[in-house]
Protein backbone atom coordinates (compact mmCIF):
# COMPACT_ATOMS: atom_id res chain seq x y z
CA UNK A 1 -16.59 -29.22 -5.51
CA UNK A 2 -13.86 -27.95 -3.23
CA UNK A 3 -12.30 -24.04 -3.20
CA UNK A 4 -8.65 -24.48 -3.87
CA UNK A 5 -6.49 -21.46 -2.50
CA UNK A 6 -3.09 -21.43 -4.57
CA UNK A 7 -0.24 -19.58 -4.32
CA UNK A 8 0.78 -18.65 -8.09
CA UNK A 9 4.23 -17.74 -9.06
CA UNK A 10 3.53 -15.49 -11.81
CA UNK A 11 -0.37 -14.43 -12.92
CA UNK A 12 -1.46 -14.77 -16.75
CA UNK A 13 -3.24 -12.29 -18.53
CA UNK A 14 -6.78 -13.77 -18.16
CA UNK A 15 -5.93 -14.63 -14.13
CA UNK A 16 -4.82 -10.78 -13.66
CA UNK A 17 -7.82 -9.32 -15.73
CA UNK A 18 -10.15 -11.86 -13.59
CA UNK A 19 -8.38 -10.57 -10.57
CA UNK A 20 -8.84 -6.88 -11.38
CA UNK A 21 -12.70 -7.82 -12.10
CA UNK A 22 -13.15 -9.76 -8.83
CA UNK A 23 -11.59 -6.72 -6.48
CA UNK A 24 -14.56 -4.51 -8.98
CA UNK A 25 -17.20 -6.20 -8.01
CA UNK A 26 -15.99 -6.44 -4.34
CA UNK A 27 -15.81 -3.08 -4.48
CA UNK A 28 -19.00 -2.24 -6.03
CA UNK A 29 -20.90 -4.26 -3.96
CA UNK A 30 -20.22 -1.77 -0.73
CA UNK A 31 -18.83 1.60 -1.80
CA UNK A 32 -15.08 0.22 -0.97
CA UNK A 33 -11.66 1.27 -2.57
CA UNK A 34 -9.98 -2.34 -1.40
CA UNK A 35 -6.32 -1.64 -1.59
CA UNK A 36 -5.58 -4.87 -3.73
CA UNK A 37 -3.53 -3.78 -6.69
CA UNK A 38 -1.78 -6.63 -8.06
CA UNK A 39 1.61 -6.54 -10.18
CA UNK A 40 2.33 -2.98 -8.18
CA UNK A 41 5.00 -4.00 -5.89
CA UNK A 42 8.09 -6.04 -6.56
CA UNK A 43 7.42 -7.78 -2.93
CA UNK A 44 3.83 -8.03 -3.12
CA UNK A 45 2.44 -11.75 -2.77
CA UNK A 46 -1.14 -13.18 -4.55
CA UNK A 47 -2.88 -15.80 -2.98
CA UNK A 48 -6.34 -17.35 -5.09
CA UNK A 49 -9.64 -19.22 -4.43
CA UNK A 50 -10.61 -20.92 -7.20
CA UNK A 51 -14.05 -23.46 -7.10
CA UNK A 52 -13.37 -25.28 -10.27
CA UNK A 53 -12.62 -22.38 -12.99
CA UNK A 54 -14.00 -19.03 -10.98
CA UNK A 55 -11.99 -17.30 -9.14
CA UNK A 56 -14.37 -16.65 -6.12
CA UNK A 57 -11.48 -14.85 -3.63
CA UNK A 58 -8.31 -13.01 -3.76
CA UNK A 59 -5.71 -12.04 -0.73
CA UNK A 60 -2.88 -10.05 -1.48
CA UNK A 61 0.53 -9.63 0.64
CA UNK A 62 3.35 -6.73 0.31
CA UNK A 63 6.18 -7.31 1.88
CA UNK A 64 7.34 -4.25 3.21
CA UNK A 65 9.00 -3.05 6.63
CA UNK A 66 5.77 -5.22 7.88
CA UNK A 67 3.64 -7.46 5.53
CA UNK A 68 0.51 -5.86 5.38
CA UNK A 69 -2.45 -8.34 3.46
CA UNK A 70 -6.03 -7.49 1.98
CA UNK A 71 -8.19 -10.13 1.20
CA UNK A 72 -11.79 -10.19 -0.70
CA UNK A 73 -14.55 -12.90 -1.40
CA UNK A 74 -16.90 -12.63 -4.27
CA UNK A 75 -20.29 -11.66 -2.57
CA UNK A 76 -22.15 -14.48 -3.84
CA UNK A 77 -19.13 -16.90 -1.73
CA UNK A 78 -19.41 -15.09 0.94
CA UNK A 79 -20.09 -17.25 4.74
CA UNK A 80 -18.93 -20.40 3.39
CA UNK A 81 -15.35 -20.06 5.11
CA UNK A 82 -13.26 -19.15 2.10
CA UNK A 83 -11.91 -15.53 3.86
CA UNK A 84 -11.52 -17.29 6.61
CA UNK A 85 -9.11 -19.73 4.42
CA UNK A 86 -7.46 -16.54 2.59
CA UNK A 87 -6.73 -15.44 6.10
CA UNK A 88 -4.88 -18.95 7.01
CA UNK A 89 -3.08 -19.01 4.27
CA UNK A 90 -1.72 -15.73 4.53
CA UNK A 91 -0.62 -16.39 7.89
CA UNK A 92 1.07 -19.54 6.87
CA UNK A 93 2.58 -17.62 4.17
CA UNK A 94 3.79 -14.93 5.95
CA UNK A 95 5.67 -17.20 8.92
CA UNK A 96 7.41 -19.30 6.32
CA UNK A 97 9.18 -16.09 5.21
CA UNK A 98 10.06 -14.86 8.67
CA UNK A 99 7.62 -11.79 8.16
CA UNK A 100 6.01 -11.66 12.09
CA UNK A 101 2.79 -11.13 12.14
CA UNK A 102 0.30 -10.19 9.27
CA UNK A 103 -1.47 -6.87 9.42
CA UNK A 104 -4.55 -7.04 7.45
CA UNK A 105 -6.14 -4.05 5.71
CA UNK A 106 -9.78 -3.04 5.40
CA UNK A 107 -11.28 -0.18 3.83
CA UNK A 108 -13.55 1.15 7.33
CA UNK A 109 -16.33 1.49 5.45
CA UNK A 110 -17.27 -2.43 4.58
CA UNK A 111 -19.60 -3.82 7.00
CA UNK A 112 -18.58 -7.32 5.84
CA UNK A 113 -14.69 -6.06 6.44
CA UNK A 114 -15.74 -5.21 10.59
CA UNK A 115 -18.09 -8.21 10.63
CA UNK A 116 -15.01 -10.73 9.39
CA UNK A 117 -12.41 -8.94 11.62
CA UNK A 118 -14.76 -9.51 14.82
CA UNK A 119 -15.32 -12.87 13.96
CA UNK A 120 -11.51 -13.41 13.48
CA UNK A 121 -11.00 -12.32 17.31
CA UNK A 122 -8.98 -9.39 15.41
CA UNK A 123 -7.90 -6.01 17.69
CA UNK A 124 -7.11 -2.88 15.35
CA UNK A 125 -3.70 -1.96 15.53
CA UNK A 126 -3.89 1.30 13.26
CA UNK A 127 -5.59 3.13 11.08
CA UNK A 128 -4.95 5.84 8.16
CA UNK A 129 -7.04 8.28 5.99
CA UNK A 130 -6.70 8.41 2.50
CA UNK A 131 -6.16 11.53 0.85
CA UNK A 132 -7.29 12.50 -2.85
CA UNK A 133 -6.04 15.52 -4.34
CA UNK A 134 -8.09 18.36 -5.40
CA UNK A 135 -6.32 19.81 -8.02
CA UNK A 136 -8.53 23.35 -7.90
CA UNK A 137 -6.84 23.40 -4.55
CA UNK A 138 -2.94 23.49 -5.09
CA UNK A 139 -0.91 26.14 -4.34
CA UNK A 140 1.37 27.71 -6.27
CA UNK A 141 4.83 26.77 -6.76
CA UNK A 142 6.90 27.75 -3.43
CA UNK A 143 9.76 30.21 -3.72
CA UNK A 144 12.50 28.52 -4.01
CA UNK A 145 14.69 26.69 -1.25
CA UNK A 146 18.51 27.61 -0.87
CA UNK A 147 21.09 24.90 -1.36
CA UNK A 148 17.59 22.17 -2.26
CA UNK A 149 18.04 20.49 -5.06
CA UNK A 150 15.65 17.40 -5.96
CA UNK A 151 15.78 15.20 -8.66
CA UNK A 152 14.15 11.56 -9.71
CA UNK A 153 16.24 8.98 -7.48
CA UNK A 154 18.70 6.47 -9.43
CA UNK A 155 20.13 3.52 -8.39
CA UNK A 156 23.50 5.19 -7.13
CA UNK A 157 21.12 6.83 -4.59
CA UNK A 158 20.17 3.22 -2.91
CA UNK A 159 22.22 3.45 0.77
CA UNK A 160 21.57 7.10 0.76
CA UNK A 161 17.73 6.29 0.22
CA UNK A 162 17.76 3.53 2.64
CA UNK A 163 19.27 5.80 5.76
CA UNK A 164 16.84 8.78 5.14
CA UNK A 165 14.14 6.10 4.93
CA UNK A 166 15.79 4.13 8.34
CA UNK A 167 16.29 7.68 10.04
CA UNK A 168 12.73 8.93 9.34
CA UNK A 169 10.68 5.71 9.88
CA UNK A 170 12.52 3.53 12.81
CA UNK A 171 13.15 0.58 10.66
CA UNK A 172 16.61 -1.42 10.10
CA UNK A 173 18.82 -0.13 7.53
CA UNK A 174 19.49 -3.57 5.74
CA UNK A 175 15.87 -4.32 5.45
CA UNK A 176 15.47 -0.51 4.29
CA UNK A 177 17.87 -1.03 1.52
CA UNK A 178 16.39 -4.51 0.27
CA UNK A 179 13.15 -2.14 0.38
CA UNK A 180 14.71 0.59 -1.71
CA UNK A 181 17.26 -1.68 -4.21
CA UNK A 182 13.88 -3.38 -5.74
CA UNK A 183 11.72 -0.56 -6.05
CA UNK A 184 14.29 1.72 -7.93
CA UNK A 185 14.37 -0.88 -10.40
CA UNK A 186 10.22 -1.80 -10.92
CA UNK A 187 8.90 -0.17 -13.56
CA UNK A 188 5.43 1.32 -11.46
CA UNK A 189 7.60 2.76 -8.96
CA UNK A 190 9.79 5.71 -9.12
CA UNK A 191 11.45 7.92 -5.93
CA UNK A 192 11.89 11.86 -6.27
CA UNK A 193 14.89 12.63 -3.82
CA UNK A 194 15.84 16.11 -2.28
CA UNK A 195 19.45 16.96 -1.73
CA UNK A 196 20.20 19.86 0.82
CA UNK A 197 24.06 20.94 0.32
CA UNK A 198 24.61 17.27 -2.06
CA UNK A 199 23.36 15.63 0.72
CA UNK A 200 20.11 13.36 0.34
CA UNK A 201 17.97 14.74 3.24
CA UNK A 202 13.86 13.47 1.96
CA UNK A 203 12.34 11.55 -0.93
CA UNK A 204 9.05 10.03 -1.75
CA UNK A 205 7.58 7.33 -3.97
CA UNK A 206 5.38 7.37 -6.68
CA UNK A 207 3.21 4.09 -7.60
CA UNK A 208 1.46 4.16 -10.40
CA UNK A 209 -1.41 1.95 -10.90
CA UNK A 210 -4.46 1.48 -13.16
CA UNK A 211 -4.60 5.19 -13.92
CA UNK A 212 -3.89 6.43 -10.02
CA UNK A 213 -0.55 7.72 -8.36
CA UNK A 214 0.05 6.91 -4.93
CA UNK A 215 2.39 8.98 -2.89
CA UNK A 216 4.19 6.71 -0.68
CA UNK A 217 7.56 6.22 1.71
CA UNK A 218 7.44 10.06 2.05
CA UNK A 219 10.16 10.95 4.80
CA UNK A 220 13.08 13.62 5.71
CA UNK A 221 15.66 13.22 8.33
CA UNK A 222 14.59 14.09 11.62
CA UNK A 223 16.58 16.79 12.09
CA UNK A 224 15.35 18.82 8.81
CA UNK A 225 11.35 18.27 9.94
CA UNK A 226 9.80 21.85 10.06
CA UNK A 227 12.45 23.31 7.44
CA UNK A 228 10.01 23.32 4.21
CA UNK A 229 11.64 20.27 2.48
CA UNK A 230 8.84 18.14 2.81
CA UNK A 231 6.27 20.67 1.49
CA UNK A 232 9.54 21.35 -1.49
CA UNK A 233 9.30 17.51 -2.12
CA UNK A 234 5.79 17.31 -2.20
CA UNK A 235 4.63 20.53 -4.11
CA UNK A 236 7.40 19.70 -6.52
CA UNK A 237 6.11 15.94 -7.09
CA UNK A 238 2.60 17.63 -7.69
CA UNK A 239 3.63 20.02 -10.41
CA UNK A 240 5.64 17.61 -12.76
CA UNK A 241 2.27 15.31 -12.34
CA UNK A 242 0.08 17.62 -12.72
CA UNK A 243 1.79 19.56 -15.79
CA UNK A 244 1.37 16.29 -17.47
CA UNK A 245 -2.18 15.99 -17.15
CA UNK A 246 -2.33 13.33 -13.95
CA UNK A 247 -4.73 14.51 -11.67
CA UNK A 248 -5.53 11.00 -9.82
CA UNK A 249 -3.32 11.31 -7.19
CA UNK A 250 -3.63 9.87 -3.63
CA UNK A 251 -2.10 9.55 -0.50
CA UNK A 252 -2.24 7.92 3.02
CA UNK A 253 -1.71 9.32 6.07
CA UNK A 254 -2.42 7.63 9.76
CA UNK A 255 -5.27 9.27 11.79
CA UNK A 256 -2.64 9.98 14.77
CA UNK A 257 -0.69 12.37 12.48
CA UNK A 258 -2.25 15.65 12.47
CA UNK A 259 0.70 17.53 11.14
CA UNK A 260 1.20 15.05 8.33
CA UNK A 261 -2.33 15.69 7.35
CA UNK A 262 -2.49 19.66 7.66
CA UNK A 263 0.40 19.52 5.43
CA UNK A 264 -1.37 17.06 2.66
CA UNK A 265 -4.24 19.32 2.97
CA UNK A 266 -2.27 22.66 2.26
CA UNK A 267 -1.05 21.08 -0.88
CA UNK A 268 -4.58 20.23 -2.51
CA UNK A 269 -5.17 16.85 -0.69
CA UNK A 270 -9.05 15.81 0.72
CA UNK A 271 -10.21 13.49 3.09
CA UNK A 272 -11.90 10.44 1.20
CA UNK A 273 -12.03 7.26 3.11
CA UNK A 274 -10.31 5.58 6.11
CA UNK A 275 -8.08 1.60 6.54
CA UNK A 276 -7.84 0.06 9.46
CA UNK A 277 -5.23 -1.99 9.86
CA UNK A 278 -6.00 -5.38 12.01
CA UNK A 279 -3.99 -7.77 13.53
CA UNK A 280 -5.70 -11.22 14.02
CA UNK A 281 -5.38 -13.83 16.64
CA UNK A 282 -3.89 -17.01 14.94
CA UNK A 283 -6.25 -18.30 12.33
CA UNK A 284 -5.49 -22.15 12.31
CA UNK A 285 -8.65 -23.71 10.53
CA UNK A 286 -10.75 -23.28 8.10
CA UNK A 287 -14.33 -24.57 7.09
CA UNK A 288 -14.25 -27.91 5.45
CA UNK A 289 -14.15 -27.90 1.29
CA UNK A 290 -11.49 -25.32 1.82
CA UNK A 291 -8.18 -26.65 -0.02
CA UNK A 292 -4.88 -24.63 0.54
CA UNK A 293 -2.01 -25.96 -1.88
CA UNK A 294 1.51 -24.81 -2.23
């Protein structure tokens, strides 16, 4: 019998909670924290293996200012082509939307991750620690900044989101505000937004997902970096979680960015594990038996 990779519009119950079981035991099997969380993001794509009823792989796609896709195969499927099929089929799915390229994501410390990007004739383009936070270690609340005032973000707060979030991270305001308009209104994601004299200056974004918070899309005009309201944002984020009992709280941070990271690390964060982020040479074939459809 042939693996069928689909491309599902919508996941059932029972195809979600076999999901969610299938990234477990991937995970399991080598120590990993794959960063496939599906149903988190408004733009994020699922693509499926199937042979017959089992779900034997998974890939998922977000579609942010890049697409960035992680993919996993059930151990026991593993050398008989079918990440090599996920991979295609991302690819495919990515050009038809006018994405680029694909960057795909593995957690640094899966043998079979390096072993599949090598074979794949894949060259790593980046790569970022994630952070955990340590909630023995966070400071006290800072004293208080003049004229900062921050608030959860609303929808009125979309263009002024989007050019913060342009200014701070290079990309083009229009696809910025697509970015922001249909997180605002998903219910895992909310923004926290800091105003300096009415005027939105930083936010981040919370994710919530299967008990963890992700800090995310954390940025402040360029001409306000050094001036505190980062560290304001973030300590600020930290105590309304933490007053509330949420202590599973992570965030990424590239390996390039030392200040980034000193910062996360003055506000409670610890190193735990580091994604590399691969770009692959075009993957136009798969092994025979492997199906893609839709």
């Amino acid at each position: 019998m042939s693996v069928l990779i689909t491309l599902p519009t919508s996941l059932s119950a029972k195809v979600f909670h076999a999901a969610r079981a299938l990234v477990h035991e991937c995970n399991q099997a080598e120590g990993l924290d794959l960063p496939i969380i599906p149903a988190a993001d408004p733009d994020s794509t699922v693509l499926l293996a199937h042979h017959g009823d089992e779900l034997v792989g998974i890939a998922q796609i977000d579609f942010g200012p890049q697409a960035e896709a992680c993919l996993c195969v059930s151990p026991a499927w593993h050398r008989r082509g079918i990440g090599r099929g996920l991979a295609t089929a991302v690819n495919a799915h990515v050009a038809s939307r006018g994405a680029g390229d694909a960057v795909f994501v593995s957690d640094m410390a899966a043998e079979s991750g390096r072993a599949f990007a090598a074979a794949l004739g894949a060259h790593l383009s980046l790569a970022e620690h994630r952070l955990s936070l340590d909630i023995t270690a966070v400071p006290p609340p800072p004293a208080p900044m003049p004229d900062l005032h921050i608030r959860p973000a609303d929808r009125a707060d979309t263009n002024s989101l989007a050019t913060v979030l342009s200014a701070a991270f290079g990309d083009p305001l229009p696809m910025m505000q697509s970015f922001v308009s249909r997180r605002l209104t998903h219910p895992t994601n909310r923004f926290i937004v800091g105003l300096h004299d009415q005027r939105l200056v930083g936010t981040l974004r919370l994710v919530e997902d299967n008990g963890w918070i992700y800090i995310t899309t954390f940025g402040v005009l360029p001409e306000l970096h050094g001036r505190g309201v980062g560290r304001h944002l973030l300590l600020h984020a930290l105590g309304q979680m933490t007053a509330k009992g949420q202590s599973r709280i992570r965030i990424d941070v590239e390996t390039t960015n030392v200040s980034a990271r000193g910062l996360y690390e003055s506000c409670g964060f610890r190193y735990d594990r580091t994604f590399a982020y691969y770009r692959l040479q075009s993957v136009t074939h798969s092994q025979p038996g492997i199906i893609a459809s839709g």
